[in-house]
C-alpha atoms as a PDB file:
ATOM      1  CA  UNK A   1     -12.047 -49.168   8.413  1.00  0.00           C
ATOM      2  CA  UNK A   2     -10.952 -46.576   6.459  1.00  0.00           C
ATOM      3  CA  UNK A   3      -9.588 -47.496   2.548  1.00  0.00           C
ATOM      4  CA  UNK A   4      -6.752 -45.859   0.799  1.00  0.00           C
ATOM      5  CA  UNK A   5      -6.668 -45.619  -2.988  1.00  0.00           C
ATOM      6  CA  UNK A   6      -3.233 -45.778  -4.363  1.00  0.00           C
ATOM      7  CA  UNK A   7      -2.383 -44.106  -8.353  1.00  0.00           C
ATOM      8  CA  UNK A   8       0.053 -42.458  -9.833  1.00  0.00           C
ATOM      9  CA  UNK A   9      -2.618 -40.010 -11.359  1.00  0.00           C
ATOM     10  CA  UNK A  10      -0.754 -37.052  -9.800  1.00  0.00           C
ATOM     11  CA  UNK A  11       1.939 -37.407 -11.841  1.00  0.00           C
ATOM     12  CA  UNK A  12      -0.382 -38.572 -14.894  1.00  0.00           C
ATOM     13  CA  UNK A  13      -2.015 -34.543 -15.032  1.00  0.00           C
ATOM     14  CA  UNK A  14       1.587 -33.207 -14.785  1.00  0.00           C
ATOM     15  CA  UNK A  15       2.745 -35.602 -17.753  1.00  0.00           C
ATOM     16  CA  UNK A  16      -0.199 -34.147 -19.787  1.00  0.00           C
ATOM     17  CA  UNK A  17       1.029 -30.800 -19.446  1.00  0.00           C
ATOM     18  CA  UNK A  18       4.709 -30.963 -19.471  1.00  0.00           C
ATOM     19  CA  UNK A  19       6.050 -34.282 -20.782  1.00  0.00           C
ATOM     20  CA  UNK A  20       8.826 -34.376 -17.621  1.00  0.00           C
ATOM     21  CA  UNK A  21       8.092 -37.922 -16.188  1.00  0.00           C
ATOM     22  CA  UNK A  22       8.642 -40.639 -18.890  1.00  0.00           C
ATOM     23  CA  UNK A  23       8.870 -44.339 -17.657  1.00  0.00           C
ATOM     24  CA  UNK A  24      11.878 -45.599 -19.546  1.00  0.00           C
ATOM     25  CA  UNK A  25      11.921 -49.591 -20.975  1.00  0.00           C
ATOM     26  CA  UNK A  26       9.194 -51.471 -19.222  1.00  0.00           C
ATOM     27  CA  UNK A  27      10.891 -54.417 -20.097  1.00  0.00           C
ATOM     28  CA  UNK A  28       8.617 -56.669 -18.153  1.00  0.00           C
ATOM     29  CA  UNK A  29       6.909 -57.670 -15.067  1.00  0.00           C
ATOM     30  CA  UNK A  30       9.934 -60.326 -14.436  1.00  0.00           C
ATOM     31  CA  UNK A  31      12.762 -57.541 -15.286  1.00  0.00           C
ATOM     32  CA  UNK A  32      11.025 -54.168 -13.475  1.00  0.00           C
ATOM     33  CA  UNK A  33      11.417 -50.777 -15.095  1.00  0.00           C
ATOM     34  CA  UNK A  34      13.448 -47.840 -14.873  1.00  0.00           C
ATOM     35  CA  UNK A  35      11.338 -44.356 -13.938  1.00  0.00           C
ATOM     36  CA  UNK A  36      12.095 -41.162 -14.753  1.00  0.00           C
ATOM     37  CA  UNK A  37      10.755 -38.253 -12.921  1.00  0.00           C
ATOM     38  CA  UNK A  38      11.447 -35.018 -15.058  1.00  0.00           C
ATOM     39  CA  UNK A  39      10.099 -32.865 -12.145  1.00  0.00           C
ATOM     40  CA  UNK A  40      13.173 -33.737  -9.697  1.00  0.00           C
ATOM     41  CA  UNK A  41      15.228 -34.710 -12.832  1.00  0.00           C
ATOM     42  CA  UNK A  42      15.748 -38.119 -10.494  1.00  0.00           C
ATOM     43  CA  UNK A  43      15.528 -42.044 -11.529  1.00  0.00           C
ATOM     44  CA  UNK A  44      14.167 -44.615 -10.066  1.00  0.00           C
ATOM     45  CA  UNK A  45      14.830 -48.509 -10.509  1.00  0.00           C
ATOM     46  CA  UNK A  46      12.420 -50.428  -9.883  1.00  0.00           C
ATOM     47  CA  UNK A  47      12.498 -54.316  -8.955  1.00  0.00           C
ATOM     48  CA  UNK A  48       9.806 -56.628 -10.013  1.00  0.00           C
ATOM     49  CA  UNK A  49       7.688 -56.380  -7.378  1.00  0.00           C
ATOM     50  CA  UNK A  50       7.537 -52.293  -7.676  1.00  0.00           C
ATOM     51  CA  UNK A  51       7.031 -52.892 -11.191  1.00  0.00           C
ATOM     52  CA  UNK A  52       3.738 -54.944 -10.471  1.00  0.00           C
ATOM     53  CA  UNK A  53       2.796 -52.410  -8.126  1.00  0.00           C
ATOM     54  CA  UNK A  54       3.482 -49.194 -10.590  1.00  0.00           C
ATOM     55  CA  UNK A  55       1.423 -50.892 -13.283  1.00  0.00           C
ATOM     56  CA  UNK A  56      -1.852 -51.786 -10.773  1.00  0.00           C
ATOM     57  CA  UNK A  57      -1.854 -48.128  -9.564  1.00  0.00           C
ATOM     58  CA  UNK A  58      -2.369 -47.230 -13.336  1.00  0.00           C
ATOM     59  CA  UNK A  59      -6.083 -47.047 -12.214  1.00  0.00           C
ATOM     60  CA  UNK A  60      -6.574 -46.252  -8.361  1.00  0.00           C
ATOM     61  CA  UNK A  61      -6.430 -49.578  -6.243  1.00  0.00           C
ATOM     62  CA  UNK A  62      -6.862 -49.909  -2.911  1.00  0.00           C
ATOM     63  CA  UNK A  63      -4.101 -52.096  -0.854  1.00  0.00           C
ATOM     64  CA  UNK A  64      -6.266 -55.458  -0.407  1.00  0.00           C
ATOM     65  CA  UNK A  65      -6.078 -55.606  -4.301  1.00  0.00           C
ATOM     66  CA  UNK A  66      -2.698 -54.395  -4.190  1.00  0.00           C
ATOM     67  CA  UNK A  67      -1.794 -57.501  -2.030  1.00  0.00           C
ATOM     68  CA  UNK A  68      -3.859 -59.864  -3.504  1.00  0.00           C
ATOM     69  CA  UNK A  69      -2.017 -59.231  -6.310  1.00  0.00           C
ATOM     70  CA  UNK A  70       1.389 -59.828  -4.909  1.00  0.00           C
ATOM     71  CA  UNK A  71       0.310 -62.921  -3.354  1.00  0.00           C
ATOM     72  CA  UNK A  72      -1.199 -64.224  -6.746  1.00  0.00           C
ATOM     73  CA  UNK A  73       2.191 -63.444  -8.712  1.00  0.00           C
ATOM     74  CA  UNK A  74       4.589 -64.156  -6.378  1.00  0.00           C
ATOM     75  CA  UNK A  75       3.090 -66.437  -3.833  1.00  0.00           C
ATOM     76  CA  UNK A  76       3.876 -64.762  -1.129  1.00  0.00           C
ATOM     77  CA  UNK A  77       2.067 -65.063   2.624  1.00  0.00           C
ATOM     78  CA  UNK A  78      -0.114 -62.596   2.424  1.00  0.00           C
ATOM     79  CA  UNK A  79       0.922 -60.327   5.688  1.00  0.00           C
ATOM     80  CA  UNK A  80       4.605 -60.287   4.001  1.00  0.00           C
ATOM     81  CA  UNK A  81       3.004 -59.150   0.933  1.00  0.00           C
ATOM     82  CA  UNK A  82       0.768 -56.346   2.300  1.00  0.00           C
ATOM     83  CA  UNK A  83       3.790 -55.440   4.344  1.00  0.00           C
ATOM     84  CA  UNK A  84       5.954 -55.439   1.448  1.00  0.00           C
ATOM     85  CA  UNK A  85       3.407 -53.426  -0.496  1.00  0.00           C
ATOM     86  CA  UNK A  86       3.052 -50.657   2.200  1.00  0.00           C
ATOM     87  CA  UNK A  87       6.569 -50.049   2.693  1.00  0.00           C
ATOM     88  CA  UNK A  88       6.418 -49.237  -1.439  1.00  0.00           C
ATOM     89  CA  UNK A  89       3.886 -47.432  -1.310  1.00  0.00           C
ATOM     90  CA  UNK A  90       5.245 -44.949   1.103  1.00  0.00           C
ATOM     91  CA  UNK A  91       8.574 -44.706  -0.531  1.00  0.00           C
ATOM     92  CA  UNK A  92       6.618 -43.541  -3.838  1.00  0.00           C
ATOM     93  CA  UNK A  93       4.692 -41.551  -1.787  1.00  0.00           C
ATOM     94  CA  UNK A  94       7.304 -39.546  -0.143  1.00  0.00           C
ATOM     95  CA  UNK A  95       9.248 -39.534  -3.379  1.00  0.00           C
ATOM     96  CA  UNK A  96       6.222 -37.894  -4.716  1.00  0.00           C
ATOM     97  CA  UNK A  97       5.595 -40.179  -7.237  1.00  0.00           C
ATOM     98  CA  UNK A  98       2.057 -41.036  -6.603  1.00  0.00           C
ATOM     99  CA  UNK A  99      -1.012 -40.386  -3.602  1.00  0.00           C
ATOM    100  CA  UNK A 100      -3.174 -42.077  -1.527  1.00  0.00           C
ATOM    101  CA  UNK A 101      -6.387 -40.513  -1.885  1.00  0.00           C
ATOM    102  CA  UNK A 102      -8.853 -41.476   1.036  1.00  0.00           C
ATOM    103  CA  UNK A 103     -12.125 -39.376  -0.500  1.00  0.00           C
ATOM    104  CA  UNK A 104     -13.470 -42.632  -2.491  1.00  0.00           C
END
């Protein structure tokens, strides 16, 4: 079985350098967050669950933790949750927002 780390470290080097993707009011967990990416000058709204999600992949996590997690704030089965989770994670991913890095 092969493991997939998700982050949003990509965009963490570019912020160092260039200051273009600032998340706007986190205003909580409950409320979600609005994101935006300076690089494609796009934002993003995100819903509570994406907010849990964008602040776990503040460190790499793999999606077992990411789903645990869902299930533990939410309650949710946990195949609806991993499912849930995946189909995030690939939006963010083909938005560019973050990677899956399989190297770990």
């Amino acid at each position: 079985m092969q493991f997939l780390y998700f982050s949003n470290m990509k965009h963490e080097k570019e912020n160092r350098n260039n200051m273009q993707n600032t998340m706007l009011p986190n205003y909580s967990l409950r409320d979600g967050f609005v994101l935006f990416d300076g690089n494609n000058h796009r934002y993003y709204n995100a819903d509570a669950l994406a907010a849990l999600v964008w602040n776990l992949i503040q460190q790499p996590r793999t999606l077992g933790e990411i789903r645990d997690a869902i299930v533990e704030h939410f309650g949710l089965d946990a195949e609806v949750a991993e499912n849930d989770a995946l189909h995030l994670l690939r939006q963010l991913e083909d938005e560019g927002l973050i990677e899956a890095d399989s190297s770990r």
